[in-house]
PDB file of N, CA and C in Angstrom:
ATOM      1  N   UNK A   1      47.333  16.001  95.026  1.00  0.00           N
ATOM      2  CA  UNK A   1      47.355  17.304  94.398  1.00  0.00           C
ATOM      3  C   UNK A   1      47.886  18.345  95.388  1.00  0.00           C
ATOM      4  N   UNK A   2      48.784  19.206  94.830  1.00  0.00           N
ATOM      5  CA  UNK A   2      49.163  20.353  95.641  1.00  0.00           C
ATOM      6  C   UNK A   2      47.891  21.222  96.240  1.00  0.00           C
ATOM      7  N   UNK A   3      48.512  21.906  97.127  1.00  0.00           N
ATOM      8  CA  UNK A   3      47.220  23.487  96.891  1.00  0.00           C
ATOM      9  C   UNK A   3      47.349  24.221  95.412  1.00  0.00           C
ATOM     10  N   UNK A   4      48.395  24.170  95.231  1.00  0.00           N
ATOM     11  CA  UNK A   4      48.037  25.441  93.925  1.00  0.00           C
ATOM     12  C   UNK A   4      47.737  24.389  92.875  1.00  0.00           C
ATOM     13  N   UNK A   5      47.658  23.401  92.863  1.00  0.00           N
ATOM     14  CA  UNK A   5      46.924  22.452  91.510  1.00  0.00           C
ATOM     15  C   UNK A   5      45.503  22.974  91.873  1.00  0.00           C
ATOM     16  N   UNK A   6      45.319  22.616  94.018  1.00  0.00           N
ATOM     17  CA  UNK A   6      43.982  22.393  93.956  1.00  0.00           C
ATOM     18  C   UNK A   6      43.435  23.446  93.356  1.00  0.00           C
ATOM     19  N   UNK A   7      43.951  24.616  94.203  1.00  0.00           N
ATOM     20  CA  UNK A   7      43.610  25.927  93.987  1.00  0.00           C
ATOM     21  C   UNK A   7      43.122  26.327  92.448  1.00  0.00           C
ATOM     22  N   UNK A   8      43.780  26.318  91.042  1.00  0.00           N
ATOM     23  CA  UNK A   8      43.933  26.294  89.899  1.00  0.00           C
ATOM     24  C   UNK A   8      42.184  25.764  89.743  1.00  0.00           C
ATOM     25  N   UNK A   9      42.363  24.447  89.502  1.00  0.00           N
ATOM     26  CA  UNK A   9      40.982  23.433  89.275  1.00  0.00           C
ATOM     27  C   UNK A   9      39.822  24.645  89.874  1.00  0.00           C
ATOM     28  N   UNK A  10      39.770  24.986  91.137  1.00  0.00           N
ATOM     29  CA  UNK A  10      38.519  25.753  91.804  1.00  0.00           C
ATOM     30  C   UNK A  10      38.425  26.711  90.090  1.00  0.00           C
ATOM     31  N   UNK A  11      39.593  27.185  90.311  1.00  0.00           N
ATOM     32  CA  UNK A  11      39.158  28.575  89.280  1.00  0.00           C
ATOM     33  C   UNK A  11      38.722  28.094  88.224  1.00  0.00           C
ATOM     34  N   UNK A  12      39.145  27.064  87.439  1.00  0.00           N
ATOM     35  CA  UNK A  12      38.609  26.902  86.702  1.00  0.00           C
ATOM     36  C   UNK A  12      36.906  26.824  86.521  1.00  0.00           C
ATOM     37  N   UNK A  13      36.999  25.709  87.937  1.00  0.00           N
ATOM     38  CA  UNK A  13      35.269  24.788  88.228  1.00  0.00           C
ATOM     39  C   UNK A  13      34.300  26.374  88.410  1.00  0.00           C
ATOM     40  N   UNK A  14      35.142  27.434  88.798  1.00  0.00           N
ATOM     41  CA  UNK A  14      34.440  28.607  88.811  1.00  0.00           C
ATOM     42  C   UNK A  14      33.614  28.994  87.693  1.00  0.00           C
ATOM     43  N   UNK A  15      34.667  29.294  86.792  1.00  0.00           N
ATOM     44  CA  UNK A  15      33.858  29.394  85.553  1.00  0.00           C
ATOM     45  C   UNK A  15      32.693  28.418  85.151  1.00  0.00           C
ATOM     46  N   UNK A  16      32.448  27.526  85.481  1.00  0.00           N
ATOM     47  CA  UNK A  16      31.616  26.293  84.913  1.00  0.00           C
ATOM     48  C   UNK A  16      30.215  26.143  86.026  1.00  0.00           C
ATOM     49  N   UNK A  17      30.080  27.232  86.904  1.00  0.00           N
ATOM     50  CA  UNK A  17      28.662  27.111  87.743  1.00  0.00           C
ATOM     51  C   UNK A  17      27.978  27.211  87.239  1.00  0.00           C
ATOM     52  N   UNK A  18      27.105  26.451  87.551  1.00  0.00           N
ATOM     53  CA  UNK A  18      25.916  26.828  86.721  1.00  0.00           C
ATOM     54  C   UNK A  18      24.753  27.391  87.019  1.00  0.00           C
ATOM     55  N   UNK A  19      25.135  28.671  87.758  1.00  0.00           N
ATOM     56  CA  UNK A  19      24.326  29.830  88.074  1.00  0.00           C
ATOM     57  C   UNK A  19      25.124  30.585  88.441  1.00  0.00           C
ATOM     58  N   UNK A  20      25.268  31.896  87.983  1.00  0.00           N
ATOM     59  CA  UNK A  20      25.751  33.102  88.553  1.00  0.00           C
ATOM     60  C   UNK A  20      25.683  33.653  89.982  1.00  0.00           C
ATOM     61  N   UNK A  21      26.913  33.643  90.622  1.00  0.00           N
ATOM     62  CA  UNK A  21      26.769  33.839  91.962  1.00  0.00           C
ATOM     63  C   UNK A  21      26.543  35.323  92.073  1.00  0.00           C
ATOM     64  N   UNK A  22      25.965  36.134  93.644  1.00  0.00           N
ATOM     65  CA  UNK A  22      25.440  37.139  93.579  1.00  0.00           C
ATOM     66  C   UNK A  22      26.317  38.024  93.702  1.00  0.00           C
ATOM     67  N   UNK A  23      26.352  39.300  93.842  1.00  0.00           N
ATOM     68  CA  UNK A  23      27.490  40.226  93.513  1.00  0.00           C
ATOM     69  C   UNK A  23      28.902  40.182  94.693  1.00  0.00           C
ATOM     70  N   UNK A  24      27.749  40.032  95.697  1.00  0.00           N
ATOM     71  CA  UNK A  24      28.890  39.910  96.836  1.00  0.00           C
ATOM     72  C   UNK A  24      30.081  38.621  97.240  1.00  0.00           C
ATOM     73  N   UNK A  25      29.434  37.609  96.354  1.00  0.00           N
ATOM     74  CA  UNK A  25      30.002  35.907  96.348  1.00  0.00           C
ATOM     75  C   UNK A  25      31.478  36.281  95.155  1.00  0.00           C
ATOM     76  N   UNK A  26      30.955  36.863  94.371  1.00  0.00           N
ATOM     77  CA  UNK A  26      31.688  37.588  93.107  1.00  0.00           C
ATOM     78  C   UNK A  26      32.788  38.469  93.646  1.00  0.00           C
ATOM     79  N   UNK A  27      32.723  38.922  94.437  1.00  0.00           N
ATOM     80  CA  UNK A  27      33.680  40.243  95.195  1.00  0.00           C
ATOM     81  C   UNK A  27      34.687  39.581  96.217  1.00  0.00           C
ATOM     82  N   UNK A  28      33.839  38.852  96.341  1.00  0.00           N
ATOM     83  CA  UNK A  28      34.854  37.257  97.810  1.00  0.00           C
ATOM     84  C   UNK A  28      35.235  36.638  96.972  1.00  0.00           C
ATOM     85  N   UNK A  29      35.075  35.935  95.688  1.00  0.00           N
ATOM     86  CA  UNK A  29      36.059  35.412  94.950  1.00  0.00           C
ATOM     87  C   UNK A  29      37.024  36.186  94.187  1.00  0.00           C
ATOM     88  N   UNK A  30      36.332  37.388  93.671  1.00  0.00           N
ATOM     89  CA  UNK A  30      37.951  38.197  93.353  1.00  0.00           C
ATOM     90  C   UNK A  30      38.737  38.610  94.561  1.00  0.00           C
ATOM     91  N   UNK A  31      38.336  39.396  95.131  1.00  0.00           N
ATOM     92  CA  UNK A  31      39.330  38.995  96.587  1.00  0.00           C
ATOM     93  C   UNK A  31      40.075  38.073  96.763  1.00  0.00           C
ATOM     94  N   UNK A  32      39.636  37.219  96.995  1.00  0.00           N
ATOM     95  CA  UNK A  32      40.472  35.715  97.788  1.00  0.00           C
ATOM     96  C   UNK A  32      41.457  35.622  96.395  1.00  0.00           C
ATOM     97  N   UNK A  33      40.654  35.504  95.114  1.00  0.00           N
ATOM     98  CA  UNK A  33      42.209  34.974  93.994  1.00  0.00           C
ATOM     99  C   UNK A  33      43.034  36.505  94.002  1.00  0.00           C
ATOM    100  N   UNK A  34      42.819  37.788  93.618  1.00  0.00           N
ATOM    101  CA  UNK A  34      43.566  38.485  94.186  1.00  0.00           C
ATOM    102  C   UNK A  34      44.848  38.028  95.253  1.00  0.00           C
ATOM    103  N   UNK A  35      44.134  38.211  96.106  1.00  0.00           N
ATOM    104  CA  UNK A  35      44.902  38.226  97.518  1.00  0.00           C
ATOM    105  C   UNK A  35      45.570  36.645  97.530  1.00  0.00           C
ATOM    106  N   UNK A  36      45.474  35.506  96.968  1.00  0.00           N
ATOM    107  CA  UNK A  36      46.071  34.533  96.113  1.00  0.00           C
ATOM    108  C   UNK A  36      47.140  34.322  95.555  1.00  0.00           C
ATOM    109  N   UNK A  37      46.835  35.186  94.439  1.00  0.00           N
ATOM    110  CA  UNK A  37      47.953  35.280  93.098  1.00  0.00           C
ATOM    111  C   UNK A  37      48.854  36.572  93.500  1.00  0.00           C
ATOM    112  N   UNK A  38      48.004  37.768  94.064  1.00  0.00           N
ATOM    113  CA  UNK A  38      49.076  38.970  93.794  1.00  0.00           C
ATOM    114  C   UNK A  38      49.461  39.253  95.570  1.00  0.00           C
ATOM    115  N   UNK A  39      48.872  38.757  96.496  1.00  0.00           N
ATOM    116  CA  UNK A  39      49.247  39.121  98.113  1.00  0.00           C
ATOM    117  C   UNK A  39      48.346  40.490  98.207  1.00  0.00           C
ATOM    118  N   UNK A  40      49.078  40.731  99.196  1.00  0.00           N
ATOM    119  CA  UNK A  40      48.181  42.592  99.675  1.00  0.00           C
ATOM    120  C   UNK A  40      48.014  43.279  98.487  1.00  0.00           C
ATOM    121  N   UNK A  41      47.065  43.763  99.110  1.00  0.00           N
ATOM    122  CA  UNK A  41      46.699  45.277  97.488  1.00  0.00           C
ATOM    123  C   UNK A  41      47.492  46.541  98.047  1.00  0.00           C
ATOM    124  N   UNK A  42      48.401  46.437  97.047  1.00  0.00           N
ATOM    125  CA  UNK A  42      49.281  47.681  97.369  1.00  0.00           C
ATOM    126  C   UNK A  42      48.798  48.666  96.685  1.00  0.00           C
ATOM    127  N   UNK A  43      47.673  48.635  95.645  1.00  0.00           N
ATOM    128  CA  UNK A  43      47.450  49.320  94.479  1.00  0.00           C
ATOM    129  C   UNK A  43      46.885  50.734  94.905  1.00  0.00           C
ATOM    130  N   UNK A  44      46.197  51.631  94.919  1.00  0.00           N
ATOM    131  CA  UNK A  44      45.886  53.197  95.043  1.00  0.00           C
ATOM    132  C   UNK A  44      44.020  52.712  94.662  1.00  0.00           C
ATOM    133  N   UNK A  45      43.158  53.338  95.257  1.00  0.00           N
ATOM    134  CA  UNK A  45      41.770  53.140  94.966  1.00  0.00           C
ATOM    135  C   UNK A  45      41.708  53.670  94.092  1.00  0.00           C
ATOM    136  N   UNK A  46      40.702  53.520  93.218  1.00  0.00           N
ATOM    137  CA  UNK A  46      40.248  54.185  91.961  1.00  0.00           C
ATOM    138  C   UNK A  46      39.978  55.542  92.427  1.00  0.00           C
ATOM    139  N   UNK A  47      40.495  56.988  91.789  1.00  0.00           N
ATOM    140  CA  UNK A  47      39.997  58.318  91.780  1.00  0.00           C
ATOM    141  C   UNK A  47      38.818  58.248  91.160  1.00  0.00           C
ATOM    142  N   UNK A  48      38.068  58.169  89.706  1.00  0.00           N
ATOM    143  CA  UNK A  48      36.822  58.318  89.926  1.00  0.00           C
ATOM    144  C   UNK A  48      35.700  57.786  90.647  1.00  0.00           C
ATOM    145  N   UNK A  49      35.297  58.750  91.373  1.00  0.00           N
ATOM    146  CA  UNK A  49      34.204  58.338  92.296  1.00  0.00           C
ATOM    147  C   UNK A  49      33.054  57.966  91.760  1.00  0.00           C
ATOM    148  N   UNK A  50      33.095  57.746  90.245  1.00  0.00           N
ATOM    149  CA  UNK A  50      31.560  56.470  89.640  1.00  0.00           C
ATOM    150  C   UNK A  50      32.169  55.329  89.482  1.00  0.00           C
ATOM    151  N   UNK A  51      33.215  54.959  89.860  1.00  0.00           N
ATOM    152  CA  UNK A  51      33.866  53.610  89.605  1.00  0.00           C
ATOM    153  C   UNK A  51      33.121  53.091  90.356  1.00  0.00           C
ATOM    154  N   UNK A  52      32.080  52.609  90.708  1.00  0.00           N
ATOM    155  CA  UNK A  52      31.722  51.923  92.043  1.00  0.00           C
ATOM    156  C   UNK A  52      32.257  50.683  92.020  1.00  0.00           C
ATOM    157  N   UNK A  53      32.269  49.821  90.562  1.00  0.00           N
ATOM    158  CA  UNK A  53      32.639  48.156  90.512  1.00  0.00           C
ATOM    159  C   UNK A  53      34.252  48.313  90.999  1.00  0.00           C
ATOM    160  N   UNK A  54      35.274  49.457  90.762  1.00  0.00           N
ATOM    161  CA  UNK A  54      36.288  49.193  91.035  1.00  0.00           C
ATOM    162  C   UNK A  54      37.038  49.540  92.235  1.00  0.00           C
ATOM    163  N   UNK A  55      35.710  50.463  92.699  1.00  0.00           N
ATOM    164  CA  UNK A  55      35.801  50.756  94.091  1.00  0.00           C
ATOM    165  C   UNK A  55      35.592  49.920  95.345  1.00  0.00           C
ATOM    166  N   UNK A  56      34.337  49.034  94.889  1.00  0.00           N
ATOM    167  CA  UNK A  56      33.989  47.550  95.526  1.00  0.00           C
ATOM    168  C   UNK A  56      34.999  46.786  95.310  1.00  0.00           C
ATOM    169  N   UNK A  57      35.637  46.140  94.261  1.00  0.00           N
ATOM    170  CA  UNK A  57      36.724  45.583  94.106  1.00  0.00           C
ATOM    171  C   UNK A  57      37.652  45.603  94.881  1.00  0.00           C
ATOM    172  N   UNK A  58      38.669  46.956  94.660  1.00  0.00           N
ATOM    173  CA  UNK A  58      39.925  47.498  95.836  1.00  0.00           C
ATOM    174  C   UNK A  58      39.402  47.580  97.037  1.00  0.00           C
ATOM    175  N   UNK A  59      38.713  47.866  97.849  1.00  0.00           N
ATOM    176  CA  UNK A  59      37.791  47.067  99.335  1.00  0.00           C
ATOM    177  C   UNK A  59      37.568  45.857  99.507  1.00  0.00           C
ATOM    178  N   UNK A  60      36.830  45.120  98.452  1.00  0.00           N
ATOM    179  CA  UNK A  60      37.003  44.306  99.126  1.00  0.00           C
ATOM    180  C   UNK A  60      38.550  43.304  99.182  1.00  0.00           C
ATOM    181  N   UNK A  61      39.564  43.330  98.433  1.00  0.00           N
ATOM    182  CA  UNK A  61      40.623  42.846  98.329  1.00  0.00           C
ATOM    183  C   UNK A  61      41.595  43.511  99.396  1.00  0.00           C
ATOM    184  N   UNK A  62      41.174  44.886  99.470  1.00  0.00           N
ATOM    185  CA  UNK A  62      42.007  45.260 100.895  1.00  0.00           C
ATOM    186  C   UNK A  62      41.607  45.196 102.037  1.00  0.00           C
ATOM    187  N   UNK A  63      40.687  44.554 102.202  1.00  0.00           N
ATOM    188  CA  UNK A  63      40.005  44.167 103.603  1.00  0.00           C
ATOM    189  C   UNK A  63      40.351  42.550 103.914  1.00  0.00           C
ATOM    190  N   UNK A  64      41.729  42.000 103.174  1.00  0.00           N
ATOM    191  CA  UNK A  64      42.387  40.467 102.776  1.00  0.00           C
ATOM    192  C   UNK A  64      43.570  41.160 103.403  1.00  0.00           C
ATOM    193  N   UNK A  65      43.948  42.397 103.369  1.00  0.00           N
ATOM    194  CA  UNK A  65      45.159  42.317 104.114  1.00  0.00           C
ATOM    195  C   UNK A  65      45.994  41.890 105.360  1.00  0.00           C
ATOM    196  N   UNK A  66      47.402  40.678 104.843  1.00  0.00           N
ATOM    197  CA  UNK A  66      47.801  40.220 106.010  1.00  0.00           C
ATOM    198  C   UNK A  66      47.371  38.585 106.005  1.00  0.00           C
ATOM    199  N   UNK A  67      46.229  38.405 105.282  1.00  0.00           N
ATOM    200  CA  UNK A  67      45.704  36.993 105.204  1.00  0.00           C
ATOM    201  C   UNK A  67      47.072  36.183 103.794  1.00  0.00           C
ATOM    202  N   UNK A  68      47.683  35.088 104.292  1.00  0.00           N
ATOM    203  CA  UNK A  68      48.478  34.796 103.644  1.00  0.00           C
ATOM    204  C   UNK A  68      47.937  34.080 102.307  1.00  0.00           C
ATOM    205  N   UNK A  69      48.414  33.964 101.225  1.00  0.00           N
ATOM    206  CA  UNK A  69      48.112  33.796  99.998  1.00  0.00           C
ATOM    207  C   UNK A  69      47.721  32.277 100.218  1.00  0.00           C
ATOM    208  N   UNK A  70      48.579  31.471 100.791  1.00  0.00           N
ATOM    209  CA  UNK A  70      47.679  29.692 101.051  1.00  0.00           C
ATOM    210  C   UNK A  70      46.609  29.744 101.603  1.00  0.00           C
ATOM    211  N   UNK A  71      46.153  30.833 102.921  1.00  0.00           N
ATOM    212  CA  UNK A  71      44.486  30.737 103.259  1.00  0.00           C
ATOM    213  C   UNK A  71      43.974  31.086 102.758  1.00  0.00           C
ATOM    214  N   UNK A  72      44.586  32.518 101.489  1.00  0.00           N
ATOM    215  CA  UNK A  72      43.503  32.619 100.646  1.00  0.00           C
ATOM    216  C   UNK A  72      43.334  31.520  99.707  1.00  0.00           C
ATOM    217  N   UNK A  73      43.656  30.618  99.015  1.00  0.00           N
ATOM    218  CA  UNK A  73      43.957  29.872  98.565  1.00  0.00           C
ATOM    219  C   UNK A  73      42.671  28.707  98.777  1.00  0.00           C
ATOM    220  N   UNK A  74      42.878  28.341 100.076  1.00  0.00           N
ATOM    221  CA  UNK A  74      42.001  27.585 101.109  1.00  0.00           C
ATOM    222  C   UNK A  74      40.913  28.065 100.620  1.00  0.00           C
ATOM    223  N   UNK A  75      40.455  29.277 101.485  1.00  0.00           N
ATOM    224  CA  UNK A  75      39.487  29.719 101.300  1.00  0.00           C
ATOM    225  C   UNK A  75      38.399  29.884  99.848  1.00  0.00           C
ATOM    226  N   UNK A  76      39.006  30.426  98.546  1.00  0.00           N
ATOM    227  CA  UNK A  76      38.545  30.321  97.625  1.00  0.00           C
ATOM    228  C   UNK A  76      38.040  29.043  96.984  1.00  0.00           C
ATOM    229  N   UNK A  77      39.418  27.888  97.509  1.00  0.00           N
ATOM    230  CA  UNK A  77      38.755  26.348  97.398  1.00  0.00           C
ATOM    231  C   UNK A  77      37.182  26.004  98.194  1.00  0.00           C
ATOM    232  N   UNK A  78      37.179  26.681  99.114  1.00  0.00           N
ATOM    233  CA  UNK A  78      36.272  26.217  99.759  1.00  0.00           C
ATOM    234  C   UNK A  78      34.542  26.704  99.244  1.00  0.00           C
ATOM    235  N   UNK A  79      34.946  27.778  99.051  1.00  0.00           N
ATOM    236  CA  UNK A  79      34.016  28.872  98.507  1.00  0.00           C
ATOM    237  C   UNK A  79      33.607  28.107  96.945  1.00  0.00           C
ATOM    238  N   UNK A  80      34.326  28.082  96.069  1.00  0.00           N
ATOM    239  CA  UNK A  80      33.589  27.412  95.142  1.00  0.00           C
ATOM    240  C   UNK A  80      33.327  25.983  95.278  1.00  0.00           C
ATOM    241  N   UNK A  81      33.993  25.157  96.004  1.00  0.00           N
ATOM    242  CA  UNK A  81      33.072  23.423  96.040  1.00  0.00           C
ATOM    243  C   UNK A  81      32.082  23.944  96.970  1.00  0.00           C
ATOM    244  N   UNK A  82      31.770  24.853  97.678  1.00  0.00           N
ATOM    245  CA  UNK A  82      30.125  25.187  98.039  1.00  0.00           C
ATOM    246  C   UNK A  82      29.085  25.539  97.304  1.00  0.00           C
ATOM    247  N   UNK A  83      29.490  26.218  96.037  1.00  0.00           N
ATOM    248  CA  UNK A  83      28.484  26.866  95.154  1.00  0.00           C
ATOM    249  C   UNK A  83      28.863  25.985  94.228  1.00  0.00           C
ATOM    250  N   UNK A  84      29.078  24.977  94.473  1.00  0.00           N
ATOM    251  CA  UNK A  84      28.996  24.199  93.176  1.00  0.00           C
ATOM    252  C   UNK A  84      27.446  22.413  93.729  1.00  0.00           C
ATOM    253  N   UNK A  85      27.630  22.762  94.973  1.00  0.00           N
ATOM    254  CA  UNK A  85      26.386  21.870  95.375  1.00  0.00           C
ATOM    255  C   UNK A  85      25.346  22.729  95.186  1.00  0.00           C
TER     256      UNK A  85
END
C-alpha cells in the first residue's frame, strides 16, 4: 500500500472508533489531515472572537507549518492505529 492509500484507510478507521477522542486528539487530527491534504494554512484566522472552535482549529493547523504533507501523513497514521487499541 502507498502512503496515501495508507493514509486514506486511517481516515476512514477514524470515523469507526469506538470512543470519541478528547478535544485536543480531535484538533491533532484535523491538523495533521489539514496540513495533509491542503499543506500550510495560508487561510486568515477567524475575525469573530466567539469562534473559539475555529479559532482552535486555525492554531492548531498553523502551528503544522513547514511540516511536509507525507509526515503529516505519517503522523495522522500513527495517531489513529493508537486510538484504535
Amino acid at each position: 500500500m502507498t502512503l496515501k492509500e495508507t493514509f486514506e484507510q486511517a481516515v476512514a478507521n477514524s470515523k469507526l472508533l469506538s470512543s470519541k477522542p478528547d478535544n485536543d486528539t480531535l484538533l491533532r487530527l484535523y491538523s495533521l489531515y489539514k496540513q495533509s491534504t491542503t499543506g500550510d494554512n495560508l487561510e486568515d484566522a477567524p475575525t469573530n472572537p466567539f469562534d473559539f472552535v475555529g479559532r482552535a482549529k486555525h492554531d492548531a493547523w498553523s502551528k503544522l507549518t513547514g511540516l511536509s504533507p507525507d509526515e503529516a501523513m505519517k503522523q495522522y497514521i500513527d495517531l489513529v492505529e493508537g486510538l484504535r487499541k
